[in-house]
N, C-alpha and C. Protein backbone atom coordinates (compact mmCIF):
# COMPACT_ATOMS: atom_id res chain seq x y z
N UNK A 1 66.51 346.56 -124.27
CA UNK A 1 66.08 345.38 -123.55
C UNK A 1 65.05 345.72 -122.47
N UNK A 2 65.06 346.77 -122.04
CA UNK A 2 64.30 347.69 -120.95
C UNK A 2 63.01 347.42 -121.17
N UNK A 3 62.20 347.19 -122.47
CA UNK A 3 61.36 347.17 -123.42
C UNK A 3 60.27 345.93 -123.19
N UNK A 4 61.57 344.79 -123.18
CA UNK A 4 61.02 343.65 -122.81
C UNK A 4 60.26 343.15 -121.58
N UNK A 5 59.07 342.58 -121.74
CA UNK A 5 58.40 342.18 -120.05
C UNK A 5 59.17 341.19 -119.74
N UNK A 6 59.25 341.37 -118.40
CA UNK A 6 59.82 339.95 -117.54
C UNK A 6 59.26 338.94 -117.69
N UNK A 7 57.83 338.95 -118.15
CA UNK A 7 56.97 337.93 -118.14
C UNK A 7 56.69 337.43 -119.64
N UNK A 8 57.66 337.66 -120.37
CA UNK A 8 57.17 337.74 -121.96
C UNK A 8 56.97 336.05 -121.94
N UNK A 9 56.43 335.59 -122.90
CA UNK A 9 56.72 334.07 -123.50
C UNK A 9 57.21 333.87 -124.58
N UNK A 10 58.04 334.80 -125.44
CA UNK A 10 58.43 335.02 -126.46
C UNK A 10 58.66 336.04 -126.83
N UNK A 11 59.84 335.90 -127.11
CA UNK A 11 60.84 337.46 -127.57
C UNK A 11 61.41 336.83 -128.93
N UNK A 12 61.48 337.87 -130.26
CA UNK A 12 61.93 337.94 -131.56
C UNK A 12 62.82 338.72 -131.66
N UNK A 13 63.71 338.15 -132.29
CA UNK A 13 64.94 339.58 -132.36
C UNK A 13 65.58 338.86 -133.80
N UNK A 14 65.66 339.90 -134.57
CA UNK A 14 66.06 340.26 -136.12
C UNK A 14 67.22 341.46 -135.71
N UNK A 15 68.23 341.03 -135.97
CA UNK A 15 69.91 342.37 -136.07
C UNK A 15 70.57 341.37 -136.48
N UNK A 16 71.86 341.88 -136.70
CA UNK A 16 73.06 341.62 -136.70
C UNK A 16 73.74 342.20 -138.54
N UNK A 17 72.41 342.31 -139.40
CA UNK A 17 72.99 342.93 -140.57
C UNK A 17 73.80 343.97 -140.58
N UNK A 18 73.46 345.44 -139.68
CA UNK A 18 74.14 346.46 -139.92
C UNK A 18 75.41 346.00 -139.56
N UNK A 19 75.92 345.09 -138.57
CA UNK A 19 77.12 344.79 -138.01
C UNK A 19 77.72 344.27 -139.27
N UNK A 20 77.45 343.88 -140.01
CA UNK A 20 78.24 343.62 -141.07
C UNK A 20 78.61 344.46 -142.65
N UNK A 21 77.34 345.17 -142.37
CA UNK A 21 76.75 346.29 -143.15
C UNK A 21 76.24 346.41 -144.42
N UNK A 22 75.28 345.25 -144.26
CA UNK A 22 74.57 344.76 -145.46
C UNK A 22 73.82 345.89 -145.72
N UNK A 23 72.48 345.95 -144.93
CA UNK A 23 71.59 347.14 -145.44
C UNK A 23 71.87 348.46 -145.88
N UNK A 24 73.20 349.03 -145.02
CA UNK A 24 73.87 350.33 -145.60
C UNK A 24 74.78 350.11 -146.74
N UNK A 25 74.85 349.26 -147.32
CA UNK A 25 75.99 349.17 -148.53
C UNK A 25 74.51 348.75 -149.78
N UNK A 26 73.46 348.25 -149.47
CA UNK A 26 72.72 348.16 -149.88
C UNK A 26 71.91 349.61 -150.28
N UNK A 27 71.47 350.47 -149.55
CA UNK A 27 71.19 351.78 -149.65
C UNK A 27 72.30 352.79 -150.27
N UNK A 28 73.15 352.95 -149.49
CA UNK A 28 74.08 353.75 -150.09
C UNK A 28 74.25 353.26 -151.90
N UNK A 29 74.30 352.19 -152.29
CA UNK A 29 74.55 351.83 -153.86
C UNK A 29 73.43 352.18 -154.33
N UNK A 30 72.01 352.14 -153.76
CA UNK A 30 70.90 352.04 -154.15
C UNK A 30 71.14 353.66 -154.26
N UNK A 31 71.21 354.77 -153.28
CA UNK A 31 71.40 356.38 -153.62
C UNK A 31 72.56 356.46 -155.13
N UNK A 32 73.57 355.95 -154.65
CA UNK A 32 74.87 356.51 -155.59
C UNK A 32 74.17 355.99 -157.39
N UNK A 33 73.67 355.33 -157.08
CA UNK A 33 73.00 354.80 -158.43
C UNK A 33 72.08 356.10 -158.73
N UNK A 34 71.00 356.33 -157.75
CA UNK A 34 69.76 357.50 -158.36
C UNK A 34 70.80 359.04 -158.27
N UNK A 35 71.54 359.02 -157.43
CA UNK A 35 72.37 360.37 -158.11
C UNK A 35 73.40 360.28 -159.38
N UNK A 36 73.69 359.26 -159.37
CA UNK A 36 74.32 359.11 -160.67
C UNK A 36 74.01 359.75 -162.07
N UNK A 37 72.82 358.98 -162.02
CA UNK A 37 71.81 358.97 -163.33
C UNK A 37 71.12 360.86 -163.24
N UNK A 38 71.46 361.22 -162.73
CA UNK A 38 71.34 362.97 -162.69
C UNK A 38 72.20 363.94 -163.07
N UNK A 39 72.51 364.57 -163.59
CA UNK A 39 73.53 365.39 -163.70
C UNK A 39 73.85 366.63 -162.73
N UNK A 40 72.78 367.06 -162.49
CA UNK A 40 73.22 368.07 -160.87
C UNK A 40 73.33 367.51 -160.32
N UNK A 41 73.12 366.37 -159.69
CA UNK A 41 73.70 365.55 -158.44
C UNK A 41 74.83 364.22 -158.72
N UNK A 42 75.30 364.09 -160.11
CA UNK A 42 76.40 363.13 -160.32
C UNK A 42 77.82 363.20 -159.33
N UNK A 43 78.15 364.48 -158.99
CA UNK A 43 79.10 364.96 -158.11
C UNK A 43 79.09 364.46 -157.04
N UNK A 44 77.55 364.40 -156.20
CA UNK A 44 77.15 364.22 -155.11
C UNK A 44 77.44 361.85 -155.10
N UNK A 45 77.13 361.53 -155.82
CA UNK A 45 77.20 360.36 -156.12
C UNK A 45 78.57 359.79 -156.01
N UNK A 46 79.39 360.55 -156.80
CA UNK A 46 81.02 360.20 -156.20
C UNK A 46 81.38 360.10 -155.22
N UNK A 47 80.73 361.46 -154.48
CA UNK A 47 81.10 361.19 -153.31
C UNK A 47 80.58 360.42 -151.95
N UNK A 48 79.83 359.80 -152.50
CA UNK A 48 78.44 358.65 -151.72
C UNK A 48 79.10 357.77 -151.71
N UNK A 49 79.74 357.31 -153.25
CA UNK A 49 80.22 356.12 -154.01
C UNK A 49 81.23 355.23 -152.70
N UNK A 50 80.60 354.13 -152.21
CA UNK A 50 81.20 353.38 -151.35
C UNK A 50 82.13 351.53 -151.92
N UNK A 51 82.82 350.68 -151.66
CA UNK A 51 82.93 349.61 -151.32
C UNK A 51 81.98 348.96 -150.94
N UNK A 52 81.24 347.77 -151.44
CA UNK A 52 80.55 346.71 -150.41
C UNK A 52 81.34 346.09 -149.74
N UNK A 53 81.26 345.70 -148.32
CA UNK A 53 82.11 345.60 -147.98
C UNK A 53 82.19 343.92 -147.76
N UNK A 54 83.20 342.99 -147.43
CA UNK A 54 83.64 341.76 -147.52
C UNK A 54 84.01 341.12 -146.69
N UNK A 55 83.16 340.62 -145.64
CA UNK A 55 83.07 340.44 -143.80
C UNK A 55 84.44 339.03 -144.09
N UNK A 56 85.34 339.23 -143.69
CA UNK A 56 86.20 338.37 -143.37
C UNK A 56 85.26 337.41 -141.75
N UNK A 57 85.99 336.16 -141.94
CA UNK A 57 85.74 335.44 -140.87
C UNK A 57 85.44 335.95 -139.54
N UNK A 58 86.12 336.56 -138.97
CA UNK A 58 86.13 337.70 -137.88
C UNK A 58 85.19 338.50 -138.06
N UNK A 59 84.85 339.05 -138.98
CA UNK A 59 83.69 339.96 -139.11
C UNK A 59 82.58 338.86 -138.32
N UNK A 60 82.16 337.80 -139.53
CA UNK A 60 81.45 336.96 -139.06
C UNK A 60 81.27 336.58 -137.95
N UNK A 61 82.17 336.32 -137.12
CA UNK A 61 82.82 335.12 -135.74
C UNK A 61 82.25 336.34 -135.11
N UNK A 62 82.22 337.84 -135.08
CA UNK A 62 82.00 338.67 -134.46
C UNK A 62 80.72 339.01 -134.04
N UNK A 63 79.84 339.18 -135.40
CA UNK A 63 78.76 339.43 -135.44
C UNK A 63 77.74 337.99 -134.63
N UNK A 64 78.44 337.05 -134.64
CA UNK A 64 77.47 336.17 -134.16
C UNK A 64 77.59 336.03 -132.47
N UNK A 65 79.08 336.68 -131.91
CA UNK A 65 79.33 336.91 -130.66
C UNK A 65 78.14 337.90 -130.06
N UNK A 66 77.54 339.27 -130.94
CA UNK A 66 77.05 340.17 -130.81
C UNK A 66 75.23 339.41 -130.78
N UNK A 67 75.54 338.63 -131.75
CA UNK A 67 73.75 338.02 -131.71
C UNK A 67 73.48 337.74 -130.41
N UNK A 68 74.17 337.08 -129.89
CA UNK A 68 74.36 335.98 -129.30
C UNK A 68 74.57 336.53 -127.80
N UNK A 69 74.94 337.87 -127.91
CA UNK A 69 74.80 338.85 -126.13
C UNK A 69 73.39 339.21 -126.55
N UNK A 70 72.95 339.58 -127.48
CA UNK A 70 71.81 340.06 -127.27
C UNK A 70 70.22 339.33 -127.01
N UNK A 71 70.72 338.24 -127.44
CA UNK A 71 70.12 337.12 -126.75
C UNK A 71 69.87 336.65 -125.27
N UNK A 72 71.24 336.86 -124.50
CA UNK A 72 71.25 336.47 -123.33
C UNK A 72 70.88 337.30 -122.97
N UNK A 73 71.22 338.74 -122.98
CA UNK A 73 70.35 340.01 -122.66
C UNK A 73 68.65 339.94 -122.34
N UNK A 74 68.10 339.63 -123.42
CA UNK A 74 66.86 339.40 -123.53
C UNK A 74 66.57 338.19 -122.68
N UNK A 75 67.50 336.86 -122.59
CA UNK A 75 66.91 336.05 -121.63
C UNK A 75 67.26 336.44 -120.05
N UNK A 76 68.19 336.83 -119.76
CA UNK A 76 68.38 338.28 -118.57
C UNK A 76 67.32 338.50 -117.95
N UNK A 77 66.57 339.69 -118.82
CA UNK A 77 65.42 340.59 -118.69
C UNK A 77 64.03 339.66 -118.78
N UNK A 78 63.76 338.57 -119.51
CA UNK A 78 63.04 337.56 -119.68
C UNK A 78 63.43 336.27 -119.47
N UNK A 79 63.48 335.54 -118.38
CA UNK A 79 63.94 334.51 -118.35
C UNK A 79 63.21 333.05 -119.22
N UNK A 80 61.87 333.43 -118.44
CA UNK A 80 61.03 332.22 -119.01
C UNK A 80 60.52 331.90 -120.41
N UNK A 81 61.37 333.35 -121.04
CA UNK A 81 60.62 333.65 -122.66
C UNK A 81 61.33 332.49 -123.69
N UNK A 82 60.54 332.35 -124.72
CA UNK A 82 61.64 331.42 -125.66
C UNK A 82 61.33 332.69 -126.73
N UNK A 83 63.08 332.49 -126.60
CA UNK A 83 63.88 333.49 -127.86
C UNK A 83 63.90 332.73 -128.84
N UNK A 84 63.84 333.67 -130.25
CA UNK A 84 64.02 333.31 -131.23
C UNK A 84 64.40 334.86 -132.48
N UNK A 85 65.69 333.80 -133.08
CA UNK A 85 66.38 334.97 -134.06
C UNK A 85 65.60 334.27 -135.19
N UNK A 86 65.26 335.52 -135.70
CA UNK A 86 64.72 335.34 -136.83
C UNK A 86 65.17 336.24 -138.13
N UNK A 87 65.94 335.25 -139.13
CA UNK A 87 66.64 335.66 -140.32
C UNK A 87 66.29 337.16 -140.97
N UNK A 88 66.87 337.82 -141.76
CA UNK A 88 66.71 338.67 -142.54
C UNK A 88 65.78 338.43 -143.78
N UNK A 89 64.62 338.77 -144.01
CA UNK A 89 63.79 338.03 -145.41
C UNK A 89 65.00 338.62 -146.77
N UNK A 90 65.31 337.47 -147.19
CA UNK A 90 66.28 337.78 -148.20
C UNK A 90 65.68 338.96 -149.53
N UNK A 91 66.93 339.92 -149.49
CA UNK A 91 66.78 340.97 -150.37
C UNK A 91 67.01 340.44 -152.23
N UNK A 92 67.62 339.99 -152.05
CA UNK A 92 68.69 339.00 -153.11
C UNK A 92 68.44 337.72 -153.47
N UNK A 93 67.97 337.07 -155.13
CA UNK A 93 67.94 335.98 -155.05
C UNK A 93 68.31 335.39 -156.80
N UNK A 94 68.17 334.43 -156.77
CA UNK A 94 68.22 333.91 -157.99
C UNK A 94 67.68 334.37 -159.39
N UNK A 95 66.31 335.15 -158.99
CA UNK A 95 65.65 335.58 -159.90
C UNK A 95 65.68 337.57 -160.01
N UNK A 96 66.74 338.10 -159.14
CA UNK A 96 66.84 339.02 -159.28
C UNK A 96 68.02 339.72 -160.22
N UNK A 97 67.81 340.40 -161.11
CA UNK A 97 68.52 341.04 -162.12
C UNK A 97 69.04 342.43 -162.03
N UNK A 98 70.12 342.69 -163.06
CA UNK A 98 70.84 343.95 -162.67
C UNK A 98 69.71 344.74 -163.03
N UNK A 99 69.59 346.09 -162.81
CA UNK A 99 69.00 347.46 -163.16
C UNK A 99 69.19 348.67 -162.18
N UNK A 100 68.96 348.65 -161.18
CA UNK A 100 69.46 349.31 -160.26
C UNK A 100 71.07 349.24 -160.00
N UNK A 101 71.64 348.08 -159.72
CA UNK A 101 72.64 347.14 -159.16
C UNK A 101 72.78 346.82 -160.57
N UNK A 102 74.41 346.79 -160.32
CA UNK A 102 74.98 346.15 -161.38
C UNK A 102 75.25 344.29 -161.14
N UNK A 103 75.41 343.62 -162.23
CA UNK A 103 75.49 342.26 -161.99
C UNK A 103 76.92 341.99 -160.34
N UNK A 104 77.88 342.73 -160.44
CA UNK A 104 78.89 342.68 -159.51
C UNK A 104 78.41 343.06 -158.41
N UNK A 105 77.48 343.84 -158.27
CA UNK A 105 76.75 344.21 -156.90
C UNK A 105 76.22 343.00 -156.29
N UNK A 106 75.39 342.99 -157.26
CA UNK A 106 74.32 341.83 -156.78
C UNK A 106 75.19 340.83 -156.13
N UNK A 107 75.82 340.28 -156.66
CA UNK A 107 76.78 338.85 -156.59
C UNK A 107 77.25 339.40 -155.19
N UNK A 108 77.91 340.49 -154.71
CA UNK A 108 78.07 340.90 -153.66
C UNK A 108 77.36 340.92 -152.42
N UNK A 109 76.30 341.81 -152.83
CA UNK A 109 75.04 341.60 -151.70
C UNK A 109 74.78 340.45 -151.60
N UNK A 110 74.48 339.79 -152.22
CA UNK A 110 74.60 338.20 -152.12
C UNK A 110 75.68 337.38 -150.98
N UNK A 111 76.77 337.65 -151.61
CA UNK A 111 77.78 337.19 -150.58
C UNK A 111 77.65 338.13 -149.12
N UNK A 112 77.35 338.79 -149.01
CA UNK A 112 76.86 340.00 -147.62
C UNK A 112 75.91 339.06 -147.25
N UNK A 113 74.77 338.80 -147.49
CA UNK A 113 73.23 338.28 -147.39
C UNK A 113 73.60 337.08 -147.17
N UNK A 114 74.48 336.32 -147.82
CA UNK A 114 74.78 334.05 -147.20
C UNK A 114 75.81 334.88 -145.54
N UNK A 115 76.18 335.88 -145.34
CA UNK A 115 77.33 336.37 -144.12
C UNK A 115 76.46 336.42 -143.06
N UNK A 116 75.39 337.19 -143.62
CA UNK A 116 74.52 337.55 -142.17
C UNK A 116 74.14 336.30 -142.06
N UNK A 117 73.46 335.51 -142.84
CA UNK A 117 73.13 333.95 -142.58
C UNK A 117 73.79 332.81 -141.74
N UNK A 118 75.21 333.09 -141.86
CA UNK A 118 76.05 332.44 -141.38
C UNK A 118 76.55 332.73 -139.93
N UNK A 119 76.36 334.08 -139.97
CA UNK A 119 76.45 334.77 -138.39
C UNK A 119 75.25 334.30 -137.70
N UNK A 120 74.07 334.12 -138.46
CA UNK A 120 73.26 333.76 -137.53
C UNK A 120 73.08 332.04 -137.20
N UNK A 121 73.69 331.56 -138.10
CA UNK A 121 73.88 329.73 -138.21
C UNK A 121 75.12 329.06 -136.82
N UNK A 122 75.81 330.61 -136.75
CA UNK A 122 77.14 330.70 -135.57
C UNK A 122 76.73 330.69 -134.33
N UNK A 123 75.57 331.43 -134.29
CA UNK A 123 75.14 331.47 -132.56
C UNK A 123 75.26 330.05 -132.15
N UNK A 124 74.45 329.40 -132.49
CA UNK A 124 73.81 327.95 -132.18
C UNK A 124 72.86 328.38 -131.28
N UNK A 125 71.86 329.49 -132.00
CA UNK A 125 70.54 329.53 -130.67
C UNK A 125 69.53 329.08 -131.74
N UNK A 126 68.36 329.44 -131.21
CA UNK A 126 67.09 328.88 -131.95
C UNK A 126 66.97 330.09 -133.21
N UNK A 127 66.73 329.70 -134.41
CA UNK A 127 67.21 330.79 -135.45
C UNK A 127 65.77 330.31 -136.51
N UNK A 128 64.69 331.12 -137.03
CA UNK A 128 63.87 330.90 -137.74
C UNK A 128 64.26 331.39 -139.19
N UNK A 129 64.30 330.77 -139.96
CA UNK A 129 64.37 331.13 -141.75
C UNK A 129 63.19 331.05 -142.41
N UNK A 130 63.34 331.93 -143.41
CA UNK A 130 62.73 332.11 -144.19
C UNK A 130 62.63 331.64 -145.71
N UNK A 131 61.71 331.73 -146.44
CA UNK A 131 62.19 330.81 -148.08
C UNK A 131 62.88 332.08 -148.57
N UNK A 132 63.54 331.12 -149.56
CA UNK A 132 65.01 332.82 -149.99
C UNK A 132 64.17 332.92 -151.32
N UNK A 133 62.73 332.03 -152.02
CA UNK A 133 62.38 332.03 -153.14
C UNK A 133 61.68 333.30 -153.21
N UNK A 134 61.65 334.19 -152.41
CA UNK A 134 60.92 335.80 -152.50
C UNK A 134 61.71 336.89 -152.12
N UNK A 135 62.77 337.04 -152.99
CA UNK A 135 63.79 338.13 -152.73
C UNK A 135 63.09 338.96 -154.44
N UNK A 136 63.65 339.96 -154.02
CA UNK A 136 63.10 341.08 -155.54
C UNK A 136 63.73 340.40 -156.95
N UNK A 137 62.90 340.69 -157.59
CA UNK A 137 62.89 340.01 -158.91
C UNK A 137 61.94 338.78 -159.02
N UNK A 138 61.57 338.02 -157.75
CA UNK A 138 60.28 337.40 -158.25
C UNK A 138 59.52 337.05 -158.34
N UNK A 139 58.59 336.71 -158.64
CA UNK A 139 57.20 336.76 -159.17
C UNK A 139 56.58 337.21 -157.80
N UNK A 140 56.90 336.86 -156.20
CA UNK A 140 56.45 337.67 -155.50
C UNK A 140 57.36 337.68 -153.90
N UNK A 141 57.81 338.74 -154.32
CA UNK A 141 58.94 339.08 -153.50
C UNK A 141 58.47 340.06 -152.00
N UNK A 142 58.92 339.55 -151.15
CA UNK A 142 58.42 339.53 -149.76
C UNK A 142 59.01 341.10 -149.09
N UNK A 143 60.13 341.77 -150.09
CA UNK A 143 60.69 342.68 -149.66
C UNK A 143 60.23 343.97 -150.49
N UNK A 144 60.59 344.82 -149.90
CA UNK A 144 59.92 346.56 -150.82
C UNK A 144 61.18 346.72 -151.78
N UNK A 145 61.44 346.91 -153.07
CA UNK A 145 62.57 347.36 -154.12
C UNK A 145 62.84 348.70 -153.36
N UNK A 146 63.52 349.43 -154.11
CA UNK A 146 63.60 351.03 -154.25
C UNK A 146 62.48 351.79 -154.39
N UNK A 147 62.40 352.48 -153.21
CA UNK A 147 61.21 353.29 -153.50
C UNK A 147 61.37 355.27 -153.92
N UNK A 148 62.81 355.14 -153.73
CA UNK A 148 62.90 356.43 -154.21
C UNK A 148 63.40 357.79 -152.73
N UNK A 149 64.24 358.50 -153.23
CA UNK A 149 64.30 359.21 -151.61
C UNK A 149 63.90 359.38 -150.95
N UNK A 150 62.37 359.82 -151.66
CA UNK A 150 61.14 360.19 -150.61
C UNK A 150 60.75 359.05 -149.82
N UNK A 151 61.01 357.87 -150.47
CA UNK A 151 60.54 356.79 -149.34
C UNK A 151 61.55 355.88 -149.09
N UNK A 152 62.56 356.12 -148.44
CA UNK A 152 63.98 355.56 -148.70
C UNK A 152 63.47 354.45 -147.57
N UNK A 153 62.90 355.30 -146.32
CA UNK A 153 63.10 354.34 -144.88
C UNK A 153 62.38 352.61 -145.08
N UNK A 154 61.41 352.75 -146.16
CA UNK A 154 60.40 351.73 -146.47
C UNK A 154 61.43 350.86 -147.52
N UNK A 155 62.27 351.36 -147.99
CA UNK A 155 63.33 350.73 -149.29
C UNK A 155 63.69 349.38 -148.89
N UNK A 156 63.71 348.24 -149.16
CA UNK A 156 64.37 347.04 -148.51
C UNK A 156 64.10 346.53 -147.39
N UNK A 157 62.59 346.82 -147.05
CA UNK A 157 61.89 346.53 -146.00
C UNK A 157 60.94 345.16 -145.86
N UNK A 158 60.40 344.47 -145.27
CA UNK A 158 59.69 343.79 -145.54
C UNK A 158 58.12 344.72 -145.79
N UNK A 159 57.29 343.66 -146.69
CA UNK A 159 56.15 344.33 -147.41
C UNK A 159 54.97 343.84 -146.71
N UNK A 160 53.85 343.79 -146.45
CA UNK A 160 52.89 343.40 -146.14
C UNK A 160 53.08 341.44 -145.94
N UNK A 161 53.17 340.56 -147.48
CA UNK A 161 53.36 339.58 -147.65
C UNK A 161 54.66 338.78 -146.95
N UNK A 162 55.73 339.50 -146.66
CA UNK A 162 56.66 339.44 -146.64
C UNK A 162 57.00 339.23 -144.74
N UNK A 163 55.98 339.99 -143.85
CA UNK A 163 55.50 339.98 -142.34
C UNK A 163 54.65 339.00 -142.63
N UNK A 164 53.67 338.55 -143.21
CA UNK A 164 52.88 337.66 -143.17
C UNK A 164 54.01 336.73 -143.44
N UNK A 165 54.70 336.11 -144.17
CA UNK A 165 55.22 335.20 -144.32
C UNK A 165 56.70 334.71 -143.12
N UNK A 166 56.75 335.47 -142.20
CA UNK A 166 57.74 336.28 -141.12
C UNK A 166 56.50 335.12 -140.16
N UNK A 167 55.89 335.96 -140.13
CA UNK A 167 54.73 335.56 -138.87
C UNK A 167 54.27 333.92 -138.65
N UNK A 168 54.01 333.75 -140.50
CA UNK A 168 53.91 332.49 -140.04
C UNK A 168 54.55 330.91 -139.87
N UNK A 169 56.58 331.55 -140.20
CA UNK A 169 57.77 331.02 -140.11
C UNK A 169 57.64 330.96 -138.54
N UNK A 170 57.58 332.31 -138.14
CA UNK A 170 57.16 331.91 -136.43
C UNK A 170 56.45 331.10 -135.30
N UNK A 171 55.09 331.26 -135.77
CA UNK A 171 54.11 330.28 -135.69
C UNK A 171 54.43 328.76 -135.86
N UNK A 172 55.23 328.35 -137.23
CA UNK A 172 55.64 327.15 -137.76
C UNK A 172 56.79 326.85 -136.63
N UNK A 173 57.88 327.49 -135.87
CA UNK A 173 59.00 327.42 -135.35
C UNK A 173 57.58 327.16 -134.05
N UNK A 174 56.81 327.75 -133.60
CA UNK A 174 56.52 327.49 -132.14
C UNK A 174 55.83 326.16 -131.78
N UNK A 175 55.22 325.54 -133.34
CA UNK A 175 54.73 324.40 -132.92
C UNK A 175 55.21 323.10 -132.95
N UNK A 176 57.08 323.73 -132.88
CA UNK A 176 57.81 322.40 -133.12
C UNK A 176 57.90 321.81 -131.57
């Protein structure tokens, strides 16, 4: 928060996934899958091999307690700023298919991905969304797939299109 000017006019803040542990159950399946498919490293994959995990209510009720300090935090340190949470660009969508992820995954991350949504629908602060019609699988998806170990950190990231389309959900939220 240290980060923030006192004088900002606008502060953005995107969290609350790891608290539930979307993106790491997302990665970790995404590894246990590419070691799998190896045979010197299948061993290593077992033991990667995690649960997605299944945010009970409380999880939820929690994570939106957590949005929701970090908010006031930021209005704290910035008083005059208008905050705004701004959604996760969905990883997961209608048009995305097993290959990496098995069909049970998906359906999972899915239910992870409507959690973080809902944690952020819980605050009751000012919350910007995004269209969920550009999750991977289609025709132009706002997020990076698997890029492979070497580029793990970029894996499930937003893409060029994907900040552009971020930016101008923002823009659209400021001229309400």
């Amino acid at each position: 928060m240290e980060r923030i000017p006192e004088d900002a006019d606008l502060v953005t803040i995107t969290a609350g996934g790891n608290d539930l542990g979307y993106l790491g159950a997302v990665i970790n399946a995404a590894l246990t899958a590419t070691f799998e498919g190896r045979p010197a490293t299948f061993a290593l994959a077992n033991l990667l091999r995690k649960d997605i995990p299944v945010p009970s209510d409380a999880d939820i009720a929690r994570t939106a307690d957590g949005l929701r300090a970090v908010v006031e935090g930021a209005r704290r340190r910035a008083p005059r700023a208008r905050i705004l949470l701004v959604e996760y660009l969905p990883l997961f969508g209608a048009e995305t298919r097993p290959g990496l992820f098995t069909s049970a995954q998906l359906t999972q991350f899915a239910e992870l991905q409507h959690a973080v949504g809902e944690a952020y629908a819980r605050t009751g602060m000012e919350t910007v969304a995004v269209s969920r019609e550009h999750a991977l699988g289609s025709a132009e998806p706002w997020v990076n797939d698997y890029r492979g170990l070497l580029r793990l950190s970029s894996s499930f990231h937003p893409n060029a299109a994907g900040m552009r389309a971020v930016a101008d959900a923002i823009a659209g939220q400021l001229d309400r």
